[in-house]
N, C-alpha and C. Protein backbone atom coordinates (compact mmCIF):
# COMPACT_ATOMS: atom_id res chain seq x y z
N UNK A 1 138.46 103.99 111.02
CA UNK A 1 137.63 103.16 110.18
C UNK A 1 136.44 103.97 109.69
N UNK A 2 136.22 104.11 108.23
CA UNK A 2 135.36 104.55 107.73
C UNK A 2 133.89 103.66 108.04
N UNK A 3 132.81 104.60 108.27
CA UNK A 3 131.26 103.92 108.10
C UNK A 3 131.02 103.89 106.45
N UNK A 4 129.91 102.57 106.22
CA UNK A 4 129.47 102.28 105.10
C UNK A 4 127.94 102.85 105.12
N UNK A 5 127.66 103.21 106.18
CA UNK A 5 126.42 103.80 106.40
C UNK A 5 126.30 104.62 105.20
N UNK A 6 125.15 104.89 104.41
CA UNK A 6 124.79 106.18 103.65
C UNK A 6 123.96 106.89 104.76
N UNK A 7 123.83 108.18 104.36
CA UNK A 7 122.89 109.05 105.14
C UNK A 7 121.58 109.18 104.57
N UNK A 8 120.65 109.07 105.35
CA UNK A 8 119.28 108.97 104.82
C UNK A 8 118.47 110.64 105.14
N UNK A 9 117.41 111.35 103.67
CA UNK A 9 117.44 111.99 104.11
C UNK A 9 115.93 111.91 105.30
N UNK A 10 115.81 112.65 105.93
CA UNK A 10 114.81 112.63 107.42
C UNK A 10 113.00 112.62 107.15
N UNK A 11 113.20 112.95 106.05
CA UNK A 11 111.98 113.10 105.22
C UNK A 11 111.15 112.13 104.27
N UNK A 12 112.38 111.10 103.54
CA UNK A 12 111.70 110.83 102.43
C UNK A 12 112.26 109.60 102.73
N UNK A 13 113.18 109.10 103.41
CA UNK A 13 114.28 108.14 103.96
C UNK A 13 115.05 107.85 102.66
N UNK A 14 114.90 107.96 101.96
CA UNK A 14 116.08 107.65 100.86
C UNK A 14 117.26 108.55 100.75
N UNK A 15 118.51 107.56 99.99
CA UNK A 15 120.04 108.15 99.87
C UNK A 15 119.52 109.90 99.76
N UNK A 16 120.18 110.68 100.95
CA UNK A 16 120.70 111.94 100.45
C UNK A 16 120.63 112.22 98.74
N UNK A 17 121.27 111.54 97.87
CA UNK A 17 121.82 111.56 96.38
C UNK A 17 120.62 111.20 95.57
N UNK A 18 119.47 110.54 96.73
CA UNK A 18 118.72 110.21 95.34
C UNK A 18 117.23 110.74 96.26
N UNK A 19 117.73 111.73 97.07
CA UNK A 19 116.39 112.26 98.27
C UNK A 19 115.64 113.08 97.11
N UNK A 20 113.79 112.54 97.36
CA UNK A 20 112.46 113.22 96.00
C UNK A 20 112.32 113.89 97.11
N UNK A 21 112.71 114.69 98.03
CA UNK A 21 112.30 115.91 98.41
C UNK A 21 111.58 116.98 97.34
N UNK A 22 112.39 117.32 97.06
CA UNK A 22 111.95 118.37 95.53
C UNK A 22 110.92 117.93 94.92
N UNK A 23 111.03 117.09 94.66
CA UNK A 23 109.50 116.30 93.51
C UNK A 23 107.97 116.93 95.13
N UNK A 24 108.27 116.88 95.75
CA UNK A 24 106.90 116.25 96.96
C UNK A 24 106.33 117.59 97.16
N UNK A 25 105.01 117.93 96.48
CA UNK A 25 104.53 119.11 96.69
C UNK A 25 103.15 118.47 97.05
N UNK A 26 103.07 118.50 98.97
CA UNK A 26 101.60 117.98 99.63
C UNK A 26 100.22 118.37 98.97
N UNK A 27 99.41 117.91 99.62
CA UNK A 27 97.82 118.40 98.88
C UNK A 27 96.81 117.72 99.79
N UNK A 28 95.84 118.20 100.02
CA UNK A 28 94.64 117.51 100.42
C UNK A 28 93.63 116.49 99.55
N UNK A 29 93.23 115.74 100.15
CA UNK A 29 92.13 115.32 98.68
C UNK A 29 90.50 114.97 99.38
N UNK A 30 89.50 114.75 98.76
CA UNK A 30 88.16 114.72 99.16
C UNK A 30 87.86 113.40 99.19
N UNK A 31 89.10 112.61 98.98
CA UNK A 31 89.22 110.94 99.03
C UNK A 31 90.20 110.70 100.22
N UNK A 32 89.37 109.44 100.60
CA UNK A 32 90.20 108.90 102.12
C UNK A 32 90.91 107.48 101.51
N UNK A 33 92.31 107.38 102.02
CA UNK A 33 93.04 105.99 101.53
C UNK A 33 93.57 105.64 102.46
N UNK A 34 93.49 104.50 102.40
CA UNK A 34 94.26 103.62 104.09
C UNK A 34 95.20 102.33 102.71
N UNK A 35 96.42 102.63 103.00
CA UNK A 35 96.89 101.17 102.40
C UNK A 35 97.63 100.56 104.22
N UNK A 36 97.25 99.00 103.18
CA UNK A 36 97.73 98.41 104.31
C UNK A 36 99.19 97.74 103.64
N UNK A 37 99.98 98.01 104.44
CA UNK A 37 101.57 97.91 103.58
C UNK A 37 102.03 96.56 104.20
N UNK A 38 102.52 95.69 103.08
CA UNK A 38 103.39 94.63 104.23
C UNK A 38 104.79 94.94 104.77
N UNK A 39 104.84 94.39 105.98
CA UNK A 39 105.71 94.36 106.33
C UNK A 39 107.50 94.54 105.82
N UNK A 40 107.80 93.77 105.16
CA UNK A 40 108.88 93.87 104.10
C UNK A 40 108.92 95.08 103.41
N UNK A 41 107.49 95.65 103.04
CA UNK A 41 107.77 96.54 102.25
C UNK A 41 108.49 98.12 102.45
N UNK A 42 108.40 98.04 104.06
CA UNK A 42 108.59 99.25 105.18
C UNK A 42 109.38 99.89 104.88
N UNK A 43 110.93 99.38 104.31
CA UNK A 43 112.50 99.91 104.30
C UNK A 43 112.51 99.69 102.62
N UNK A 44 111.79 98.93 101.52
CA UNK A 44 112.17 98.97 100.13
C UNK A 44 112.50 100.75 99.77
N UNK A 45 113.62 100.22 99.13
CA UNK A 45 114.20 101.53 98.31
C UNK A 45 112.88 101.98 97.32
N UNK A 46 112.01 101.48 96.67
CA UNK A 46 111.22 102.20 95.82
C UNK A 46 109.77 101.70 95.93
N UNK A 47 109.77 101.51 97.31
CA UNK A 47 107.93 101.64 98.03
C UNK A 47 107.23 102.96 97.71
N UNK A 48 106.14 102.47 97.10
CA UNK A 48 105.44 104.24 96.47
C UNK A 48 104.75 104.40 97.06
N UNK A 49 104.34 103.58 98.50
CA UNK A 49 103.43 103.94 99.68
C UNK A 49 104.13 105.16 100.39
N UNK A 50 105.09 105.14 100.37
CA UNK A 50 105.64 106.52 101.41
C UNK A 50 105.45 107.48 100.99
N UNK A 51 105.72 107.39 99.20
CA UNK A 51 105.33 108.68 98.49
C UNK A 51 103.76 109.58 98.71
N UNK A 52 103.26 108.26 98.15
CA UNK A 52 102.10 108.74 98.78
C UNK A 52 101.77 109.47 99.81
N UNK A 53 102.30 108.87 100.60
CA UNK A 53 101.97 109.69 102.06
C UNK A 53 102.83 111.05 102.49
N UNK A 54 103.80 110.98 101.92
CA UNK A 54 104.08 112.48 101.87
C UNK A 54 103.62 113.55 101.01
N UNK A 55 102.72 113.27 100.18
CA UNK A 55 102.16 113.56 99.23
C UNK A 55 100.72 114.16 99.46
N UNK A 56 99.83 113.06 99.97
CA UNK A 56 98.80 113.45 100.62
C UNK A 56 98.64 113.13 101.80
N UNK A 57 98.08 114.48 102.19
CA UNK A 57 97.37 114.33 104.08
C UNK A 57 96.96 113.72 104.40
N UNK A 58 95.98 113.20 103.86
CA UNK A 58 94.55 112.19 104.68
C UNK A 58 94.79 111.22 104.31
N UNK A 59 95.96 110.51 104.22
CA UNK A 59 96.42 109.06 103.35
C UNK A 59 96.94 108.64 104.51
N UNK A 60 96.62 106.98 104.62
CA UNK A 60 97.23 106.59 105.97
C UNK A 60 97.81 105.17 105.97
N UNK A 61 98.77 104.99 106.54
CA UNK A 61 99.52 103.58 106.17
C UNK A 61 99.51 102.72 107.47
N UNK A 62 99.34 101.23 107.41
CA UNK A 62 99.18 100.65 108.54
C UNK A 62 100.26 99.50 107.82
N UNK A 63 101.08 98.84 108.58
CA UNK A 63 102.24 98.04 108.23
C UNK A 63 101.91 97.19 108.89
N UNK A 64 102.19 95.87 108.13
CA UNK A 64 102.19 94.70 108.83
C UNK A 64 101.68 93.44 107.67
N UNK A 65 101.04 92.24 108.73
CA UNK A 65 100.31 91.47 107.73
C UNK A 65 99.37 90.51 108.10
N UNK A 66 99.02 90.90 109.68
CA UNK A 66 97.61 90.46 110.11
C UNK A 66 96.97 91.57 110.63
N UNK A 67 95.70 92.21 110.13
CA UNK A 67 95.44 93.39 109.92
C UNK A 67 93.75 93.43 110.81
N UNK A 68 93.48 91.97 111.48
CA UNK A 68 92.43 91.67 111.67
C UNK A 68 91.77 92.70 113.04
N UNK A 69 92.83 92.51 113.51
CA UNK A 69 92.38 93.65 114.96
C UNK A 69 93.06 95.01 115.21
N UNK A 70 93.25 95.62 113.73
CA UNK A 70 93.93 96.80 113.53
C UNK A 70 93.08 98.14 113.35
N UNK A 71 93.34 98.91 115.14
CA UNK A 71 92.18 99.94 115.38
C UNK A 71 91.98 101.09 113.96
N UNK A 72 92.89 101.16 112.99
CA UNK A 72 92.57 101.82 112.18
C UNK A 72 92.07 101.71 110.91
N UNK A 73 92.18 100.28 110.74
CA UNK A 73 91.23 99.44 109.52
C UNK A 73 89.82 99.29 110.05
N UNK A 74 89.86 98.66 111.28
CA UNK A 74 88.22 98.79 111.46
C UNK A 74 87.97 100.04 111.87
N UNK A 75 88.43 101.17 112.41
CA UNK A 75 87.44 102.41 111.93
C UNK A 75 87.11 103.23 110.66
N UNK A 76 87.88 102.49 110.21
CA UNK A 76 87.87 103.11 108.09
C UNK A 76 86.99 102.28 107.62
N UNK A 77 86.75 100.79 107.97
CA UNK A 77 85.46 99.92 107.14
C UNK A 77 83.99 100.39 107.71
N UNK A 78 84.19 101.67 108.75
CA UNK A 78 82.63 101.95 109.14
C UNK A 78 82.34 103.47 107.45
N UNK A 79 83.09 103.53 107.06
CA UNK A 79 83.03 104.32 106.14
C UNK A 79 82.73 103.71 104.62
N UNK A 80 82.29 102.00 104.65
CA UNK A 80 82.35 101.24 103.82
C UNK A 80 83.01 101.76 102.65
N UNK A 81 84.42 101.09 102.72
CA UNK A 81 85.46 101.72 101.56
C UNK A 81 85.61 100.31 100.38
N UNK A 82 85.98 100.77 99.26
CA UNK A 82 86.31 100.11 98.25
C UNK A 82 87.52 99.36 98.56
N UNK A 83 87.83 97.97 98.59
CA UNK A 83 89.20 97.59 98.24
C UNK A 83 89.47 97.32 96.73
N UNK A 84 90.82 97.99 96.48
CA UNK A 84 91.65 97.80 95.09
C UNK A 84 92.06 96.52 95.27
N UNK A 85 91.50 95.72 94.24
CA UNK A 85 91.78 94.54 94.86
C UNK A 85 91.02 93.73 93.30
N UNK A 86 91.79 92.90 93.01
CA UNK A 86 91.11 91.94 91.50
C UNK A 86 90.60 90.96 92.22
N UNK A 87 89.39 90.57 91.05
CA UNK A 87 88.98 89.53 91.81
C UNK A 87 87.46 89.59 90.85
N UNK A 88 86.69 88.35 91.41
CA UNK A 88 85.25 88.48 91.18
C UNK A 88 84.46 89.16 90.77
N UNK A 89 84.01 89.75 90.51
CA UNK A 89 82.47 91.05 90.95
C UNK A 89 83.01 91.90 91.79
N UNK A 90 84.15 92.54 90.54
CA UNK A 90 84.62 93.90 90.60
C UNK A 90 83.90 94.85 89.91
N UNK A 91 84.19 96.39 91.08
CA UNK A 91 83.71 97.13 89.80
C UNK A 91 84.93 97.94 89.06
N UNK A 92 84.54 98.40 88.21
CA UNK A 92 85.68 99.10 87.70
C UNK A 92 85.50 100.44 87.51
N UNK A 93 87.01 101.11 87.90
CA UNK A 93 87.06 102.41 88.42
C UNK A 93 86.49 103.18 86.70
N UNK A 94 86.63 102.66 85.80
CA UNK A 94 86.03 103.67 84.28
C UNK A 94 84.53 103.65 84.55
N UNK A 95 84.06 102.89 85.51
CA UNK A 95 82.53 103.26 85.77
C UNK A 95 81.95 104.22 86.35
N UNK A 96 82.75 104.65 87.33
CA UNK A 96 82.82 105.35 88.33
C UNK A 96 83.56 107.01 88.05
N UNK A 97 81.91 107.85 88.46
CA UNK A 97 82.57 109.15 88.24
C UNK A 97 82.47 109.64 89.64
N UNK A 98 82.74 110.77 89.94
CA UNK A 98 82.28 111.52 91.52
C UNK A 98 81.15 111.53 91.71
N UNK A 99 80.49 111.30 91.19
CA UNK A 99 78.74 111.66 91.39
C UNK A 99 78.39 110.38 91.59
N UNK A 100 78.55 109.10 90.59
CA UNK A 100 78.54 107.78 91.06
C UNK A 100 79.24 106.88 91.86
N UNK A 101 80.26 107.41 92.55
CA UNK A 101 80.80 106.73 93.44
C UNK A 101 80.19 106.43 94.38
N UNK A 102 80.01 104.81 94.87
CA UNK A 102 79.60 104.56 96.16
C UNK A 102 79.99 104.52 97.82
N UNK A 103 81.60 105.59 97.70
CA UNK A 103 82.14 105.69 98.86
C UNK A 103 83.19 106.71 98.19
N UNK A 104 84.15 107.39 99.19
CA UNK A 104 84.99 108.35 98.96
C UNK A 104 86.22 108.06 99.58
N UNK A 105 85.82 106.46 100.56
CA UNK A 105 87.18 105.62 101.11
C UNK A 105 87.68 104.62 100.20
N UNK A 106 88.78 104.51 100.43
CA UNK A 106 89.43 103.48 99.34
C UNK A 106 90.53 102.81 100.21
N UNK A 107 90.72 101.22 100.01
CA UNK A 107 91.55 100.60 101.22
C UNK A 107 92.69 99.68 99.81
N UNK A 108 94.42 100.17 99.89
CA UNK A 108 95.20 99.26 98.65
C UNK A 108 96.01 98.45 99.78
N UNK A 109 96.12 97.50 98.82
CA UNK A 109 97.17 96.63 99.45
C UNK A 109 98.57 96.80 99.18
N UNK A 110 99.73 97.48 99.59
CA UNK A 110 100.90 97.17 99.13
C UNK A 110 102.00 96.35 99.07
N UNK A 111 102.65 95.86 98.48
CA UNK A 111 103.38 94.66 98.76
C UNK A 111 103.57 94.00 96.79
N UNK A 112 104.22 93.39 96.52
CA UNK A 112 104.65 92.35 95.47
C UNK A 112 102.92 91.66 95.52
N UNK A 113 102.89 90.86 94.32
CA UNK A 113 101.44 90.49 94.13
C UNK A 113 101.45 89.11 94.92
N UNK A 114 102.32 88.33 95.52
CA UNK A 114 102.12 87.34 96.09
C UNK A 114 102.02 88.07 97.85
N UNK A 115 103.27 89.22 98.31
CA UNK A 115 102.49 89.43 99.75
C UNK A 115 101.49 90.15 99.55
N UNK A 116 101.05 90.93 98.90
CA UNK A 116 99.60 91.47 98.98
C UNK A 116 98.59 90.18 98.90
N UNK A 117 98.79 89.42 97.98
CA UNK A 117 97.45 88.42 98.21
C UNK A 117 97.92 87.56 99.52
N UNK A 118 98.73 87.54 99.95
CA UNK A 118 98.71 86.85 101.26
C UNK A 118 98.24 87.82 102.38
N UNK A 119 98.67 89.13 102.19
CA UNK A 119 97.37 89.57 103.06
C UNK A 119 96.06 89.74 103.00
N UNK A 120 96.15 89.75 101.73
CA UNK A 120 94.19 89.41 101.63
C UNK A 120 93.93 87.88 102.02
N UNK A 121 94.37 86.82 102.04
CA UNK A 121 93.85 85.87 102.65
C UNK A 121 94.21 85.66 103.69
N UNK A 122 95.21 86.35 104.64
CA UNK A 122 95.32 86.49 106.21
C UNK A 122 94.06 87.33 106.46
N UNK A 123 93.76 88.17 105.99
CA UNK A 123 93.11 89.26 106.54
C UNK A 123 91.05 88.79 105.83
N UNK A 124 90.22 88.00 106.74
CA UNK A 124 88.79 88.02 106.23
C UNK A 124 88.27 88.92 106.14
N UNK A 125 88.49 89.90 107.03
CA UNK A 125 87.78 91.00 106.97
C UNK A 125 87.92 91.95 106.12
N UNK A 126 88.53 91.55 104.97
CA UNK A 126 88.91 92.07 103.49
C UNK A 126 87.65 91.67 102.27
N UNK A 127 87.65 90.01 102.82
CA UNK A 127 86.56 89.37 101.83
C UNK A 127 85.50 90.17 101.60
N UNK A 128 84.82 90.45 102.32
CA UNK A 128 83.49 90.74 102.44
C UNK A 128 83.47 92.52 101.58
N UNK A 129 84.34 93.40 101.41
CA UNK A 129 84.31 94.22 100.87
C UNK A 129 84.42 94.37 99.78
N UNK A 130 83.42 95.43 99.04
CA UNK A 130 83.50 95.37 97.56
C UNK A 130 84.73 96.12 96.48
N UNK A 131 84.96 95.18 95.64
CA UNK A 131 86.25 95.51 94.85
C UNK A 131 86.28 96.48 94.00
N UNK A 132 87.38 96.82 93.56
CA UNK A 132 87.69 97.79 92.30
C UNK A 132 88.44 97.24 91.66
N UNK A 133 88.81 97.26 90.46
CA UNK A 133 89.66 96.69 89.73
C UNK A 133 90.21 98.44 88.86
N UNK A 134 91.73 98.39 88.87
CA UNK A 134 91.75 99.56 87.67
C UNK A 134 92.36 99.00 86.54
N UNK A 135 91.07 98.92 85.79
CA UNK A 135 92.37 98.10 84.45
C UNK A 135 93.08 99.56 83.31
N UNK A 136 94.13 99.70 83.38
CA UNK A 136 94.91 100.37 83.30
C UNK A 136 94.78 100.04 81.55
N UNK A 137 94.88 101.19 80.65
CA UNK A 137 94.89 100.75 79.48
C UNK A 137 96.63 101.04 78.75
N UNK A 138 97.39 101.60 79.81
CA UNK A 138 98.87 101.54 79.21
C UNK A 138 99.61 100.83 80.46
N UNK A 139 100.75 100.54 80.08
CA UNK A 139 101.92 99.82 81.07
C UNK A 139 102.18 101.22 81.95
N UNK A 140 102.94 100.03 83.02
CA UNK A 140 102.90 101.02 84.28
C UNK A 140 104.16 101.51 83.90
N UNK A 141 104.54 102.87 84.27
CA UNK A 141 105.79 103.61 84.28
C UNK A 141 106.87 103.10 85.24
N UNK A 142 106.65 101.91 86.35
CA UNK A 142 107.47 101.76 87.43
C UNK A 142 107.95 101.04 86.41
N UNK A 143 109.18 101.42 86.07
CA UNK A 143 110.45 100.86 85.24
C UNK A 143 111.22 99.97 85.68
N UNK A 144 111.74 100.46 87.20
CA UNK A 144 112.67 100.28 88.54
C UNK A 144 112.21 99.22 88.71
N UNK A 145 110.91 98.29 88.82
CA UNK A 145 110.30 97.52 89.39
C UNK A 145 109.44 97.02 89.21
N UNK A 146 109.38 95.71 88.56
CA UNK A 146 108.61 94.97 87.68
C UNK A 146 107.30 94.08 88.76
N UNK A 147 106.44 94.08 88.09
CA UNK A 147 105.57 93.55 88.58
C UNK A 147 105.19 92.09 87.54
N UNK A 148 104.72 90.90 88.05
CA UNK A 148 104.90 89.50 87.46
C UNK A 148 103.22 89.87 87.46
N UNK A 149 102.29 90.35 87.57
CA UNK A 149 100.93 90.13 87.02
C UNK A 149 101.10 91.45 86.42
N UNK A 150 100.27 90.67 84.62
CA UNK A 150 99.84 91.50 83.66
C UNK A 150 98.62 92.76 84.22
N UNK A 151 99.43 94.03 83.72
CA UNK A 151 98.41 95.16 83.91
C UNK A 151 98.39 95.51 85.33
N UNK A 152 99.65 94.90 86.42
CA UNK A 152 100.03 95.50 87.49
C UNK A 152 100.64 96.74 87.40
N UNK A 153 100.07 97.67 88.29
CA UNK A 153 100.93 99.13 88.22
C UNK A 153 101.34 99.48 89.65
N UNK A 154 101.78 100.46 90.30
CA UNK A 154 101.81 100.00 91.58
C UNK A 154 100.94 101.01 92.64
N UNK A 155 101.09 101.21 93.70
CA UNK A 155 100.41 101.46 94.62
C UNK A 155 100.29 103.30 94.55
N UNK A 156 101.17 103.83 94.04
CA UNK A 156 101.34 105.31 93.63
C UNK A 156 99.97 105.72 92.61
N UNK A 157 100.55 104.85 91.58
CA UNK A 157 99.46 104.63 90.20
C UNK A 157 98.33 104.28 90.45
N UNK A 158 98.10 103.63 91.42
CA UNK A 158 96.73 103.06 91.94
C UNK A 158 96.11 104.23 92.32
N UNK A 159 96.88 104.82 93.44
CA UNK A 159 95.61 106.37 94.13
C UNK A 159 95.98 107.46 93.02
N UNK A 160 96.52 107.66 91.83
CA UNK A 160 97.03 108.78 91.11
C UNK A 160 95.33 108.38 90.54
N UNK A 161 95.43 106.91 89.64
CA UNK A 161 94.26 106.60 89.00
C UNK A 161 93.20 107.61 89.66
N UNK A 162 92.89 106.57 90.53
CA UNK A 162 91.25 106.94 91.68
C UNK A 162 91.03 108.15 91.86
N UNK A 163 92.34 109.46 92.22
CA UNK A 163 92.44 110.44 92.26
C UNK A 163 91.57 111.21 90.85
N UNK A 164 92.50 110.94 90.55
CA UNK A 164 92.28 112.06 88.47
C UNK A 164 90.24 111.46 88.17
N UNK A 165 90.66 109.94 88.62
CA UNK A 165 89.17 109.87 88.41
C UNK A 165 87.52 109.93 89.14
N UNK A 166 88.15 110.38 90.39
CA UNK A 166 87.03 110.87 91.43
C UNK A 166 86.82 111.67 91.85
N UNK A 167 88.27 112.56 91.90
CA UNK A 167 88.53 113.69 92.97
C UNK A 167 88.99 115.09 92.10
N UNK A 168 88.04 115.30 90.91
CA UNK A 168 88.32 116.54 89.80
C UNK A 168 89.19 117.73 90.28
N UNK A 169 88.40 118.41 91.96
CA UNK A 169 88.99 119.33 91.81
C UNK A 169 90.51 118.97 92.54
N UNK A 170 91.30 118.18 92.49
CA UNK A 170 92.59 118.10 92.53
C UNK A 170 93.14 118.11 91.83
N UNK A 171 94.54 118.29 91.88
CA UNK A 171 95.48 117.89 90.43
C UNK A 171 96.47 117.07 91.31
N UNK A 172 96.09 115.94 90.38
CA UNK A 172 97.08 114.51 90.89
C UNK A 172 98.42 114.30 90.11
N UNK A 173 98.60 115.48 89.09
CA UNK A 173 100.06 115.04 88.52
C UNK A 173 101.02 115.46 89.07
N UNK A 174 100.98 116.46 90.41
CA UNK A 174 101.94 116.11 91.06
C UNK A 174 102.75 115.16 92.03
N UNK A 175 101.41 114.06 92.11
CA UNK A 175 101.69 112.96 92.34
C UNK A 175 102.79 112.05 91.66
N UNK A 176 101.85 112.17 90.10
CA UNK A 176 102.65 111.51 89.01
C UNK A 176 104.38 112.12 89.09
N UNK A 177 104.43 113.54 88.79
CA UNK A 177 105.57 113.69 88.87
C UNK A 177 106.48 112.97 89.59
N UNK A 178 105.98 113.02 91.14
CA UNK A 178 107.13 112.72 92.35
C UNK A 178 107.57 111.30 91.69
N UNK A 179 106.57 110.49 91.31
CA UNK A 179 106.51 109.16 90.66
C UNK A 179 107.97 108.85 90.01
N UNK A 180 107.41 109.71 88.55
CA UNK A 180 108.55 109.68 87.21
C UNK A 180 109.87 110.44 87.90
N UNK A 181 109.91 111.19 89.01
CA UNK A 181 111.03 111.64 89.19
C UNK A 181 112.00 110.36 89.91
N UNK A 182 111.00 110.23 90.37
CA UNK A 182 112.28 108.84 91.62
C UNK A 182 112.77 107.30 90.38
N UNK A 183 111.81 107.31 89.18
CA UNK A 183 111.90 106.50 88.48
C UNK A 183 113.03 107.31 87.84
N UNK A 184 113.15 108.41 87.00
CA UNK A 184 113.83 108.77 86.28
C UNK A 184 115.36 108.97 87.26
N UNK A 185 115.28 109.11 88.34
CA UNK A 185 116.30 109.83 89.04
C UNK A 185 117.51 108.23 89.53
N UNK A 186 116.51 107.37 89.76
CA UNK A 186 116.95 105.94 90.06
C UNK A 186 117.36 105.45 88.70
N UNK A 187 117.09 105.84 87.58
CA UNK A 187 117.23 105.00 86.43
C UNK A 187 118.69 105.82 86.14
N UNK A 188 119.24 106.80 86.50
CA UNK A 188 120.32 107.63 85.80
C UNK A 188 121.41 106.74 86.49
N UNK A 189 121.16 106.13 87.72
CA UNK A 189 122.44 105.37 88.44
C UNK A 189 122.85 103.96 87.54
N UNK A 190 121.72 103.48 86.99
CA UNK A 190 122.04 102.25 86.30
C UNK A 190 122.10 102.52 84.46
């Protein structure tokens, strides 16, 4: 009896056939990011939180979706970080250069726009932190994966943004690349 198993590769967990190994060239950055990922999102075929994190070093993922007594969120809010996050008396990241930034931590939510806002209202200790909004002036490139709120992009696009726009001496398009590659590479199957 044959297995239906595909082989995953060890690195990137996706099909062997469609493994962004190649695309993933690491980097440091002078920006700290904690996303907090939901749960569900852990095993999605085209979660751009993992990318991320193979991507950059100091990027850190906490899974789940009550986040209230999570030793590595509250030692990142002593660094008073920005949450990406819409809402109220946001600021917006076109305001914000390196010199005016009021922190160099940044906290995203990942998940579909209904579990991300359900972890922001599981999670209070979200409220109280001040927002960013990135209003994006083109559509998001995630092709693969539609987002139901206007001017949603996803969690890749989110730190590529913040990156290019805080953190000069990096170059974040190899971020982008790994991005358009898993988009372009996933789009050749369908």
């Amino acid at each position: 009896m044959q297995s239906n198993k595909r082989t995953l590769c060890p690195k990137c967990e996706r099909p062997d056939r469609v493994c962004l190994c190649e695309f993933v060239k690491p980097f440091e950055t002078k920006i700290h990011f904690l996303i907090l990922r939901h749960k569900t999102e852990v095993k999605h075929a085209f979660n751009t939180a993992k990318l991320c994190a193979l991507s950059i070093s100091n990027l850190l993922i906490e899974d789940g979706e009550d986040f209230s007594h999570n030793e590595t969120l509250l030692a990142f809010l002593k660094h008073k970080p920005l949450l990406v996050y819409p809402g109220k008396d946001t600021m917006d990241l076109s305001a914000l250069t390196p010199l005016k930034s009021p922190t160099k931590h940044f906290i995203l939510i990942d998940g579909t726009w209904s579990k991300a806002n359900k972890i922001y209202l599981t999670n209070k200790i979200l409220h109280a932190l001040p927002k960013l909004l990135i209003d994006t002036k083109s559509e998001s490139d995630y092709l693969i994966r539609k987002s139901n709120k206007e001017g949603g992009i996803s969690t890749l696009e989110c730190v590529s943004e913040i990156g290019k726009a805080l953190d000069c001496e990096v170059d974040y398009s190899t971020l982008d690349e790994l991005f358009l590659g898993m988009v372009s590479l996933q789009k050749s199957f369908h």
